[in-house]
Protein backbone atom coordinates (compact mmCIF):
# COMPACT_ATOMS: atom_id res chain seq x y z
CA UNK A 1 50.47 69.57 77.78
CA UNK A 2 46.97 68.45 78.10
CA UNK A 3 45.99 72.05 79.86
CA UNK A 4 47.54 73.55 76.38
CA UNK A 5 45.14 71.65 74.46
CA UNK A 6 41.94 72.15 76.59
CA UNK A 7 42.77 76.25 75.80
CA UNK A 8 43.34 75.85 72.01
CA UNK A 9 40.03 73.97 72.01
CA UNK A 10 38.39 76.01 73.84
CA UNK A 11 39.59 78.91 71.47
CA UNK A 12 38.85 76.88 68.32
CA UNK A 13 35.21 76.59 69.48
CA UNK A 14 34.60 79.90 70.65
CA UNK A 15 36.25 81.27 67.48
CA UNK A 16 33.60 78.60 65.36
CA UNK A 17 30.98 79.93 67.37
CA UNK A 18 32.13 83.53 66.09
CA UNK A 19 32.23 82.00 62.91
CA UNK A 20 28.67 80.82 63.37
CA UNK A 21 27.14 83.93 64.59
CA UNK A 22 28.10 86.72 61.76
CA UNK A 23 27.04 83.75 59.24
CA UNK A 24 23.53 84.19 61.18
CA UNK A 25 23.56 88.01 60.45
């Protein structure tokens, strides 16, 4: 359970960070 919620956080942040970087450009 906890290993499912490290990986959706993980996702969440590198998806944010996404996010983040076209905002930039």
């Amino acid at each position: 359970m906890l290993t499912v919620f490290l990986f959706i956080g993980r996702h969440a942040t590198e998806l944010q960070q996404r996010h983040t970087f076209y905002n930039w450009l």
